[in-house]
Protein backbone atom coordinates (compact mmCIF):
# COMPACT_ATOMS: atom_id res chain seq x y z
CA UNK A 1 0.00 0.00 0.00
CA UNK A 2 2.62 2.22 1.01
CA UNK A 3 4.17 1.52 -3.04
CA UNK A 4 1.31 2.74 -4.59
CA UNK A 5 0.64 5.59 -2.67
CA UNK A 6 4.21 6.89 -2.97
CA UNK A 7 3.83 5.78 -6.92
CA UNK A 8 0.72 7.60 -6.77
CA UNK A 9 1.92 10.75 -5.19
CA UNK A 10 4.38 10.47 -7.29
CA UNK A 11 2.43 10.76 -10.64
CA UNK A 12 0.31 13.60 -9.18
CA UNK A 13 3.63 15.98 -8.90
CA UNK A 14 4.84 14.53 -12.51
CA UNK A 15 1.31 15.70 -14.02
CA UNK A 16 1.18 18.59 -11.78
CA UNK A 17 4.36 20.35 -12.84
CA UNK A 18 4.42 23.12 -15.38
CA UNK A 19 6.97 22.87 -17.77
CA UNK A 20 8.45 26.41 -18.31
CA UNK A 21 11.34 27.82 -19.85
CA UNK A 22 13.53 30.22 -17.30
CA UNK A 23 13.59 33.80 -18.71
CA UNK A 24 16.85 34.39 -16.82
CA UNK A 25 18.70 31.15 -18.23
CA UNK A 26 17.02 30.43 -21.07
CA UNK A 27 16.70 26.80 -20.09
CA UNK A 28 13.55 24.31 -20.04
CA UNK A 29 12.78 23.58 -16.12
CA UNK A 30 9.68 22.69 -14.09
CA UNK A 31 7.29 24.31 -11.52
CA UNK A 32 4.39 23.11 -9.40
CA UNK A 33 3.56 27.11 -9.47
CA UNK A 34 3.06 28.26 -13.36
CA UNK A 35 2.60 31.70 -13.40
CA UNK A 36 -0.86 32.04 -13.30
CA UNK A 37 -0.90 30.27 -10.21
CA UNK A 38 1.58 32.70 -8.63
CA UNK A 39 0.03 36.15 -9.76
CA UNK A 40 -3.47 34.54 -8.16
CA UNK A 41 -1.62 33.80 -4.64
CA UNK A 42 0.14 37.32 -4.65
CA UNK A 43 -3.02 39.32 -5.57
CA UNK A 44 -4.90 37.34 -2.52
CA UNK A 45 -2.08 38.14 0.21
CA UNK A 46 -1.77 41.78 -1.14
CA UNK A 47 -4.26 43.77 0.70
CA UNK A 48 -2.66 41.61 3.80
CA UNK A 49 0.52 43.73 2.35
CA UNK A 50 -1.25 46.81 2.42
CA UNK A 51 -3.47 46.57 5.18
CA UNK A 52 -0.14 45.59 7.73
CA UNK A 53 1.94 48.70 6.39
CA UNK A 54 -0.52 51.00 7.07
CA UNK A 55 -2.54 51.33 3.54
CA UNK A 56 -1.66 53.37 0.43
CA UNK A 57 -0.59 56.34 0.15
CA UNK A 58 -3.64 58.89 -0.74
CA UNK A 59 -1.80 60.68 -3.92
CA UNK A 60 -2.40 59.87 -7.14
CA UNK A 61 0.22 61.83 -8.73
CA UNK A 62 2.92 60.17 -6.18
CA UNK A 63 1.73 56.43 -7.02
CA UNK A 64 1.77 57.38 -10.83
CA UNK A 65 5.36 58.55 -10.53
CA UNK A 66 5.94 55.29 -8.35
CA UNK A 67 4.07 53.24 -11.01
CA UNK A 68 5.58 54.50 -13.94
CA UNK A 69 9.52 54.19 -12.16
CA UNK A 70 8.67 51.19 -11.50
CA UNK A 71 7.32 49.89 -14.71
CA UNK A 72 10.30 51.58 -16.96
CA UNK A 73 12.48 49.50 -15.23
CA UNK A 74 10.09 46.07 -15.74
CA UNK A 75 9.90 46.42 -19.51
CA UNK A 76 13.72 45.73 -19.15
CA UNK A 77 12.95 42.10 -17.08
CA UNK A 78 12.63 38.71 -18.90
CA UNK A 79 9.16 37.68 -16.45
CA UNK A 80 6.40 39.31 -18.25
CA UNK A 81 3.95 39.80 -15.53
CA UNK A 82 1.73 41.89 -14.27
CA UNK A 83 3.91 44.39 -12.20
CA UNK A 84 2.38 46.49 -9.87
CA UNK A 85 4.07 49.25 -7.49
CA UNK A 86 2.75 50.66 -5.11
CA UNK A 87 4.02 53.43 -1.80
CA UNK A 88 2.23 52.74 1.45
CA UNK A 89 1.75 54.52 4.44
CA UNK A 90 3.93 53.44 6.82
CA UNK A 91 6.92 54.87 8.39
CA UNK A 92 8.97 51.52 8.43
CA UNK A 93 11.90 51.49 5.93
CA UNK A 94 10.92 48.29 4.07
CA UNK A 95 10.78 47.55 0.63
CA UNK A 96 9.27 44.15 -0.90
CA UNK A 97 7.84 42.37 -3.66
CA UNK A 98 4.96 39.60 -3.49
CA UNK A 99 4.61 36.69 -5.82
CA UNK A 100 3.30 37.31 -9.33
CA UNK A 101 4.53 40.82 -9.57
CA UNK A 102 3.42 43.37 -6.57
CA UNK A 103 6.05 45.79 -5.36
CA UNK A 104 5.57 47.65 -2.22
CA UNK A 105 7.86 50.58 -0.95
CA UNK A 106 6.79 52.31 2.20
CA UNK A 107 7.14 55.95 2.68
CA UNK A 108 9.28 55.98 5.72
CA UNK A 109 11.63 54.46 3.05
CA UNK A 110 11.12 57.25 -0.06
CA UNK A 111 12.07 59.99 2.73
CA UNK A 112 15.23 58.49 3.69
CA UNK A 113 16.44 58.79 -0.09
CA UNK A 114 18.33 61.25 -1.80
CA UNK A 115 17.69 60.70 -5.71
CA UNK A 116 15.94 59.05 -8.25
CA UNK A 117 18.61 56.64 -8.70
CA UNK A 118 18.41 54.91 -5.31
CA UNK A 119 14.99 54.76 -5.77
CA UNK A 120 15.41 53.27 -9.19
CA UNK A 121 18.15 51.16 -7.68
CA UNK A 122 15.40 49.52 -5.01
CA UNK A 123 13.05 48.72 -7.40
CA UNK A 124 15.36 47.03 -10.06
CA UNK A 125 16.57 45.01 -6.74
CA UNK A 126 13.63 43.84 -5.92
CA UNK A 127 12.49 42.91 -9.50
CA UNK A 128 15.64 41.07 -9.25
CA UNK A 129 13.73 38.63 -6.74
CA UNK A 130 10.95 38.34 -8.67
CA UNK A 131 12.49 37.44 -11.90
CA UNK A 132 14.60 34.76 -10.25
CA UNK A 133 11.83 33.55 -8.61
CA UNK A 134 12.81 33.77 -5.11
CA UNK A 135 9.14 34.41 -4.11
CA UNK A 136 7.59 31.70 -6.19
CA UNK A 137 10.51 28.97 -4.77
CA UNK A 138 9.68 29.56 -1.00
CA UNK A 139 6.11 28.76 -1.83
CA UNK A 140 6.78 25.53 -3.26
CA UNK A 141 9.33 24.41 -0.69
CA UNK A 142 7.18 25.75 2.04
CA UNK A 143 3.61 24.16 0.80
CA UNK A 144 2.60 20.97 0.22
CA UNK A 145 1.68 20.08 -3.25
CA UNK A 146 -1.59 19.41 -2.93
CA UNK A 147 -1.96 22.40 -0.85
CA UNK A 148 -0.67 24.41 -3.19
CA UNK A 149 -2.89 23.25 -5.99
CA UNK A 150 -5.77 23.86 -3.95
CA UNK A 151 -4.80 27.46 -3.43
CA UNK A 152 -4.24 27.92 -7.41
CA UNK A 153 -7.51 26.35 -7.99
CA UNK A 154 -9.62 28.37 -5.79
CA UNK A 155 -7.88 31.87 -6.35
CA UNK A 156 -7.77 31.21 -10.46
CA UNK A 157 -11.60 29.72 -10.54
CA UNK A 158 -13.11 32.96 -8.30
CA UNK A 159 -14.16 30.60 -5.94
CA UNK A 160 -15.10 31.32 -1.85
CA UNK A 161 -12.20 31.02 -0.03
CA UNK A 162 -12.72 27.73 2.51
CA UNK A 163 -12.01 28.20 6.19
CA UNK A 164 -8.57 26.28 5.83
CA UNK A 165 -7.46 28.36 2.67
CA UNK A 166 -8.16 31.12 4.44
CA UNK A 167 -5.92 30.31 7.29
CA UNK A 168 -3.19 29.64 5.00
CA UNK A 169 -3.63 32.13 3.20
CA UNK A 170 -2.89 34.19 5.83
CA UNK A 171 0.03 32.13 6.80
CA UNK A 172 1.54 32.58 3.57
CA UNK A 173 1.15 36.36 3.84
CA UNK A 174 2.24 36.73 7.01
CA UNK A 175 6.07 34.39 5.93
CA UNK A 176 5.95 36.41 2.91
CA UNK A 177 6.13 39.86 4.74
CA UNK A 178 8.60 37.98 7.27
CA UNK A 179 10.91 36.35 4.32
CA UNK A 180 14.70 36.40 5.09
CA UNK A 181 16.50 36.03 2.28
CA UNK A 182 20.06 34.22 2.38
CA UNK A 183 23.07 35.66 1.00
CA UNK A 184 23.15 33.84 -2.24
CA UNK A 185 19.41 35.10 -3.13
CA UNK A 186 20.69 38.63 -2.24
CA UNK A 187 23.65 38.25 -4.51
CA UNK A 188 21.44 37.09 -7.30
CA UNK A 189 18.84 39.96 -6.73
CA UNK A 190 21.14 42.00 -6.82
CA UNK A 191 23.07 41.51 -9.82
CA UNK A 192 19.76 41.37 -11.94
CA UNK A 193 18.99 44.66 -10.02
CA UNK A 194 22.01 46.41 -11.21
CA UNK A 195 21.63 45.31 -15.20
CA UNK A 196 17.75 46.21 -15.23
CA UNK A 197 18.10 49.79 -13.58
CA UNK A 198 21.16 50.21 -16.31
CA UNK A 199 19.28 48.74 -18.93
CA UNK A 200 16.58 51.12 -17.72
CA UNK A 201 19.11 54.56 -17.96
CA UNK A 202 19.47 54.73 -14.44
CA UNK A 203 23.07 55.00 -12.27
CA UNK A 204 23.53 51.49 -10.73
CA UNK A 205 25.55 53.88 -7.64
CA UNK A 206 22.07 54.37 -6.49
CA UNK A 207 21.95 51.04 -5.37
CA UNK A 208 25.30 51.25 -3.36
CA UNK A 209 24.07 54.48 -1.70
CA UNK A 210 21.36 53.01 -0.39
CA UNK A 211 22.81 49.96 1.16
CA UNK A 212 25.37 52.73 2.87
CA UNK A 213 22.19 54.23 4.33
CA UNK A 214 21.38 51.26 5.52
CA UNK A 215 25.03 50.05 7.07
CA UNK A 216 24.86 53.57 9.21
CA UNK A 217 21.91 52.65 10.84
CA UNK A 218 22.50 49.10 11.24
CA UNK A 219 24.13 49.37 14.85
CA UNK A 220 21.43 52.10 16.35
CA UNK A 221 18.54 51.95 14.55
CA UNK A 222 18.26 48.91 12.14
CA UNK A 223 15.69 48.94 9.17
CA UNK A 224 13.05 46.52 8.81
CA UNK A 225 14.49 45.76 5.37
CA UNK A 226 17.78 44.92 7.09
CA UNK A 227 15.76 41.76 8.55
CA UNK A 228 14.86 40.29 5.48
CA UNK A 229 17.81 41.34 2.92
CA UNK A 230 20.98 40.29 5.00
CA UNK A 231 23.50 43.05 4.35
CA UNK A 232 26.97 42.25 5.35
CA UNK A 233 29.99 44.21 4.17
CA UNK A 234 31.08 41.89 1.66
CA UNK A 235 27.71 42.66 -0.24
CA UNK A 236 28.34 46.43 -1.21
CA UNK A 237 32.01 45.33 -2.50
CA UNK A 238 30.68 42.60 -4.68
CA UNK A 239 28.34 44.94 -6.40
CA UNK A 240 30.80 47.79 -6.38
CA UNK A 241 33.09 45.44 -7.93
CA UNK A 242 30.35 44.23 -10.53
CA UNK A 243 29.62 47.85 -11.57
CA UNK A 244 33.09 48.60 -12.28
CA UNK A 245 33.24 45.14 -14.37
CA UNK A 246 30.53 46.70 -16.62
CA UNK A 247 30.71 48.79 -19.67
CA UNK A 248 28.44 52.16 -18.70
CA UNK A 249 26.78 53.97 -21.05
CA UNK A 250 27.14 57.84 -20.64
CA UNK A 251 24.41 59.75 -19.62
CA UNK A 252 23.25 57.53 -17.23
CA UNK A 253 20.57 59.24 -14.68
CA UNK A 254 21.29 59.84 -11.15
CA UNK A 255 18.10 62.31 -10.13
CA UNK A 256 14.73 64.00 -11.55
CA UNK A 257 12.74 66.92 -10.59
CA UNK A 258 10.10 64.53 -10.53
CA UNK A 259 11.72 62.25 -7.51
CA UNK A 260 12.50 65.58 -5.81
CA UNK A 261 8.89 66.90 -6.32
CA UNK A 262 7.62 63.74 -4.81
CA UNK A 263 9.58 63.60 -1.74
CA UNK A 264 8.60 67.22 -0.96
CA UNK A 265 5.18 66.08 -1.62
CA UNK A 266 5.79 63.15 1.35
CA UNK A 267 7.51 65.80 3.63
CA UNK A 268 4.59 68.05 3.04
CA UNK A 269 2.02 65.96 5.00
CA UNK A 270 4.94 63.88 7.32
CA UNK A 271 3.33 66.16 10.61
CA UNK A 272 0.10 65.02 9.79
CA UNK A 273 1.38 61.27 9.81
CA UNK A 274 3.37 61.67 13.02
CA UNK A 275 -0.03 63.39 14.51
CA UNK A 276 -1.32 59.74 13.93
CA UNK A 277 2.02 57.86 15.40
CA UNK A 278 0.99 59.63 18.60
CA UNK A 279 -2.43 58.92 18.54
CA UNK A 280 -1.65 55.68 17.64
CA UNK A 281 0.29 54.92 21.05
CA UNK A 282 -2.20 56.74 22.99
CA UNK A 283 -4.82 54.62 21.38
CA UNK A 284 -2.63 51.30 22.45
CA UNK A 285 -2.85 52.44 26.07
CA UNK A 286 -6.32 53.01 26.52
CA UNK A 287 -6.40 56.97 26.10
CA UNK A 288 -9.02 57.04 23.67
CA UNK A 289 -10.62 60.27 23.81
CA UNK A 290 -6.55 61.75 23.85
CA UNK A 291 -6.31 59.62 20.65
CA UNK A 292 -9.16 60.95 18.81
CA UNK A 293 -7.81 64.58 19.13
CA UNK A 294 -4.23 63.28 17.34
CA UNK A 295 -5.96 61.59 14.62
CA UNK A 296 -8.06 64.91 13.77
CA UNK A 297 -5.32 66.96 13.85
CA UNK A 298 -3.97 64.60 11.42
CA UNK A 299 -6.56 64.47 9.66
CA UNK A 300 -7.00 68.33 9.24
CA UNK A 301 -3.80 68.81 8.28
CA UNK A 302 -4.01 66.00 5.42
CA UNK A 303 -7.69 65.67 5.27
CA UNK A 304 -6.36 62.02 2.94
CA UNK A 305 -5.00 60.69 5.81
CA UNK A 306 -6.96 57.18 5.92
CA UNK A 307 -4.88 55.37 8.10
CA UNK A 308 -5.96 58.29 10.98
CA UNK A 309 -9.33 58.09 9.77
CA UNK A 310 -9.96 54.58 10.18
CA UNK A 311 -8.44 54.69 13.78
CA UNK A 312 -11.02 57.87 14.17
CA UNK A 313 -14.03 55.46 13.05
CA UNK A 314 -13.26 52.82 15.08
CA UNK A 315 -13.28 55.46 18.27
CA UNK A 316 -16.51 57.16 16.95
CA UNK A 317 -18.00 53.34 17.06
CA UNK A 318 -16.67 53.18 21.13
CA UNK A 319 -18.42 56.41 21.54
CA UNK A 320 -21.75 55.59 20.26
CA UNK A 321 -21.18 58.32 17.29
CA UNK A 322 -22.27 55.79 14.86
CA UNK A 323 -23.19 58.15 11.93
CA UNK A 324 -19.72 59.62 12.16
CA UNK A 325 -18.18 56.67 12.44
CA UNK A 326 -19.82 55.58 8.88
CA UNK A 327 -18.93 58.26 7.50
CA UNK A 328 -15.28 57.86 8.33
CA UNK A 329 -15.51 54.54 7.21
CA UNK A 330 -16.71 55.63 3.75
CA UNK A 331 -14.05 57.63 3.27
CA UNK A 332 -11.68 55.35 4.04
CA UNK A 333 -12.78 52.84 1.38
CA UNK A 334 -13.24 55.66 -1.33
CA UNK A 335 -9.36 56.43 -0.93
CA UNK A 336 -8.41 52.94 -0.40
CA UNK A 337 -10.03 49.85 -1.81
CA UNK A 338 -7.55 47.29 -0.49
CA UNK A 339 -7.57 48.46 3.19
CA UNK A 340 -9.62 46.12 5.36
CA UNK A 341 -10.36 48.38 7.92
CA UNK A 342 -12.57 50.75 5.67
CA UNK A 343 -15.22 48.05 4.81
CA UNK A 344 -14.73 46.49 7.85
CA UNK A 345 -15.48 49.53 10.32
CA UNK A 346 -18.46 50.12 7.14
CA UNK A 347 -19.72 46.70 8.67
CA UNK A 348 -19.98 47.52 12.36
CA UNK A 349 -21.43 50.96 11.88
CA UNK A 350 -24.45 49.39 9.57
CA UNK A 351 -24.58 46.47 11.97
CA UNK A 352 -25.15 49.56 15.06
CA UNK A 353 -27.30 51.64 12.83
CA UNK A 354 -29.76 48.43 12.08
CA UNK A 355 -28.79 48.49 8.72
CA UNK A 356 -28.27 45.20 8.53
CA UNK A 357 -28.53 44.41 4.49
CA UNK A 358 -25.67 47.55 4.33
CA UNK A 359 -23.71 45.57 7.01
CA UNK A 360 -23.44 42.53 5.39
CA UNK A 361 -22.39 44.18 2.06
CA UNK A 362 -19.48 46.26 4.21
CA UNK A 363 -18.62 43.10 5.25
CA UNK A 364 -18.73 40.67 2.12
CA UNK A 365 -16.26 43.16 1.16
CA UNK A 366 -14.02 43.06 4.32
CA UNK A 367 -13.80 39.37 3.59
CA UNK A 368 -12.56 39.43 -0.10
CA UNK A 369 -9.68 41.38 1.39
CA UNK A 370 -8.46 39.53 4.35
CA UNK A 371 -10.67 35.92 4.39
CA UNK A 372 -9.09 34.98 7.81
CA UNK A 373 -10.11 38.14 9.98
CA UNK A 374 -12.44 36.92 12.53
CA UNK A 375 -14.03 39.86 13.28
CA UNK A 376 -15.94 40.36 9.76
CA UNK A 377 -17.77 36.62 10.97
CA UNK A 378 -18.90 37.39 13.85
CA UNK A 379 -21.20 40.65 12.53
CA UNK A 380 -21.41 38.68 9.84
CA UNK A 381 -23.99 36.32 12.57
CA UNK A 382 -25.01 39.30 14.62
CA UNK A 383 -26.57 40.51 10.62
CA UNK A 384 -28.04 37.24 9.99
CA UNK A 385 -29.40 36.78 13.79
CA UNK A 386 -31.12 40.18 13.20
CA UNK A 387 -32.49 39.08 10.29
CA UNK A 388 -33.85 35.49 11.25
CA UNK A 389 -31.07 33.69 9.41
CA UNK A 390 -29.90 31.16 11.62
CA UNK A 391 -28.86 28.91 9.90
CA UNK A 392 -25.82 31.61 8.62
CA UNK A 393 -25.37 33.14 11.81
CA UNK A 394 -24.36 30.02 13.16
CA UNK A 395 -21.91 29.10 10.32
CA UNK A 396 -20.64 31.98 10.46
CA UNK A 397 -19.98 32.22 14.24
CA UNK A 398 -18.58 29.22 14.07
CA UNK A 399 -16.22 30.93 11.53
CA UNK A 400 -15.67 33.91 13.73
CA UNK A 401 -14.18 31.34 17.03
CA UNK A 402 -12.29 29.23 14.50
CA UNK A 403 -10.10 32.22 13.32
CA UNK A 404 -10.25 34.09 16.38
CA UNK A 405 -7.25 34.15 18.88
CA UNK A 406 -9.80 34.48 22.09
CA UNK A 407 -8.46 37.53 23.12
CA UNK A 408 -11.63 39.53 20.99
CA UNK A 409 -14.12 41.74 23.23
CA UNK A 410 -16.77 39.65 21.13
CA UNK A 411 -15.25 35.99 21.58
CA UNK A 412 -17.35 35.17 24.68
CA UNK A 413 -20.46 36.45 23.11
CA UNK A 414 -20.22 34.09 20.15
CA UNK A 415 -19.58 31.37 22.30
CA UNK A 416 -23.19 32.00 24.10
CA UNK A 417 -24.64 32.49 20.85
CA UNK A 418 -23.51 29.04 19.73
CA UNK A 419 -24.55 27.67 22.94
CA UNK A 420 -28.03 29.09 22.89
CA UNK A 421 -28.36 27.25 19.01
CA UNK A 422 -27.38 23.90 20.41
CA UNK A 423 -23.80 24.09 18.89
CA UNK A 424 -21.18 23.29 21.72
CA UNK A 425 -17.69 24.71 20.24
């Protein structure tokens, strides 16, 4: 027995496996994740991405110039995919790319720079991991075949997410966002990154300048970048030493107006960002109403601010203020599709306003962005207990418990609910 299920599993991987040709190497090789596959498990853990650093950033003019930096160094990559790039919120200095294509830079990261060509120098690295599928080879070492086939199924077919996708969905995002790459990968991303941002007209220095940011704040104040892109001295000489291996074109660029433009853009509403880093911590120690006054002075002084908005919401739902809470919520959503908390906070506010047909519409949203939150299930039942829908309530409070951690103001609650049905969980 033990023969032919090994023979068996065996045939399932042979008949499973893409055969593709490697853009980088030019050679015939095989993947249990085609591309297809791989865009469709990157586009699901992406507003996880987004969501966790804090949304996008509200400007459309700064994620054009991101977008079209980003994509005039692509054309120059072998992987035709879909590239995305996109700035985020967040004050981390982190840059990093998701399966399939998605490139995220945060903010924090974009001030720290000095020119065009570092920023150019970023991208083209990180493109670097894409095209040598860095991404796409964790998932296949780190997920079982058939798991992995299941994902690509679902995502590619438009399918509801299962309960158990969902959880490893969010597992995936979560190792994803946490991926430490080892020195070899970094040498490989980064020699791809050099030859696209020359290929692209851009100074490969950037690149070098960068990492020296980096180096001088290893010791003090070490970037979250730094904990997924090993950096060690021996790194900045090898790619030194490649650059001055290569033939240069003249003219190569170094800086634009345009980069310069943006980044006074950025330092133009940084107050109203660090308005929302306080309010933030006051928030985390209980100081609510203290809180609320941060994130409006935030949000006054960059009235796009949806990362302070959504925090706002949330404390306008505490306080009763339901109507201003919605239309917080709203807002949030209109700047930023991919952010869960906008739909989300959407949900509740319906839910408390008795709309309960708006709630579960808010929600049914929530859940296309992050399937694993438990929160979304458990209004979710309070909608369809309203309602007279038991029958969902229950399936989806069971839902709520199975991805909830316990530690939710609402997890007791759903228990009794269960318990009142008959369902002992």
């Amino acid at each position: 027995m033990r023969v032919r299920a090994l023979i068996s599993a065996l045939f399932i991987f042979i008949v499973s496996c893409t055969q593709v040709v490697d853009p980088l190497t030019g050679k015939k090789t095989f993947t249990v994740l085609p591309p297809e596959e791989e865009i469709a498990i990157g586009n699901s853990v992406f507003p996880q991405a987004i969501t966790e650093y804090e949304g996008i950033y509200p400007d459309k003019e700064v994620q054009e110039y991101v977008k079209e930096l980003g994509n005039s160094i692509a054309k120059h990559t072998p992987r035709k995919l879909p590239y995305e790039f996109v700035l985020v919120n967040s004050k981390i200095l982190n840059a990093f790319a998701l399966p399939g294509g998605k490139i995220v830079i945060t903010r924090g990261l974009v001030l720290m720079l000095d020119s065009e060509s570092e920023l150019a120098g970023v991208l083209a690295h990180e493109l670097g991991h894409v095209n040598a599928r860095h991404y796409a080879r964790y998932l296949e070492k780190m997920l079982g075949l058939s798991i992995l086939l299941q994902i690509g199924a679902l995502l590619i077919n438009d399918r509801d997410t299962t309960a158990r996708i969902a959880l490893q969905l969010a597992s995936i995002g979560a190792s994803l966002l946490a991926l430490k790459f080892s020195r070899d990968q970094e040498r490989e991303a980064d020699k791809y990154g050099v030859v696209f941002a020359v290929k692209a007209g851009y100074d490969p220095h950037g690149l070098i300048e960068t990492f020296k940011k980096f180096k001088k704040m290893e010791k003090d104040y070490p970037p979250e970048w730094l904990s997924t892109h090993p950096l060690p001295d021996t790194r900045i000489r090898e790619v030194s030493k490649l650059i001055s291996s290569m033939k240069l074109p003249p003219n190569l660029k170094k800086d634009s107006p345009q980069f310069q433009r943006i980044k006074e853009k950025l330092l133009a509403t940084k107050k109203s960002y660090d308005l929302y880093y306080e309010g933030r911590k006051l928030y985390k120690e209980g100081l609510k109403d203290e809180a609320l006054k941060k994130f409006e002075e935030a949000i006054k002084l960059f009235p796009n601010n949806q990362i302070a908005m959504s925090y706002a919401s949330a404390i306008y739902l505490e306080h009763g203020k339901y109507k201003r809470a919605l239309e917080y919520a709203k807002r949030v959503s209109d700047l930023d599709p991919y952010l869960l908390w906008g739909w989300y906070l959407q949900g509740i506010a319906y839910f408390k306003l008795k709309k309960y047909k708006e709630s579960i519409r808010a929600l049914n949203e929530a859940k296309k962005r992050i399937p694993s939150y438990a929160g979304i299930y458990y209004y979710l039942g309070r909608d369809y207990e309203e309602l007279g829908d038991v029958k969902k309530a229950v399936e989806n409070y069971k839902l709520a418990l199975k991805f909830a951690s316990g530690r939710e103001p609402w997890y007791e609650d759903a228990k009794r609910r269960l318990q009142r049905y008959g369902v002992i969980f």
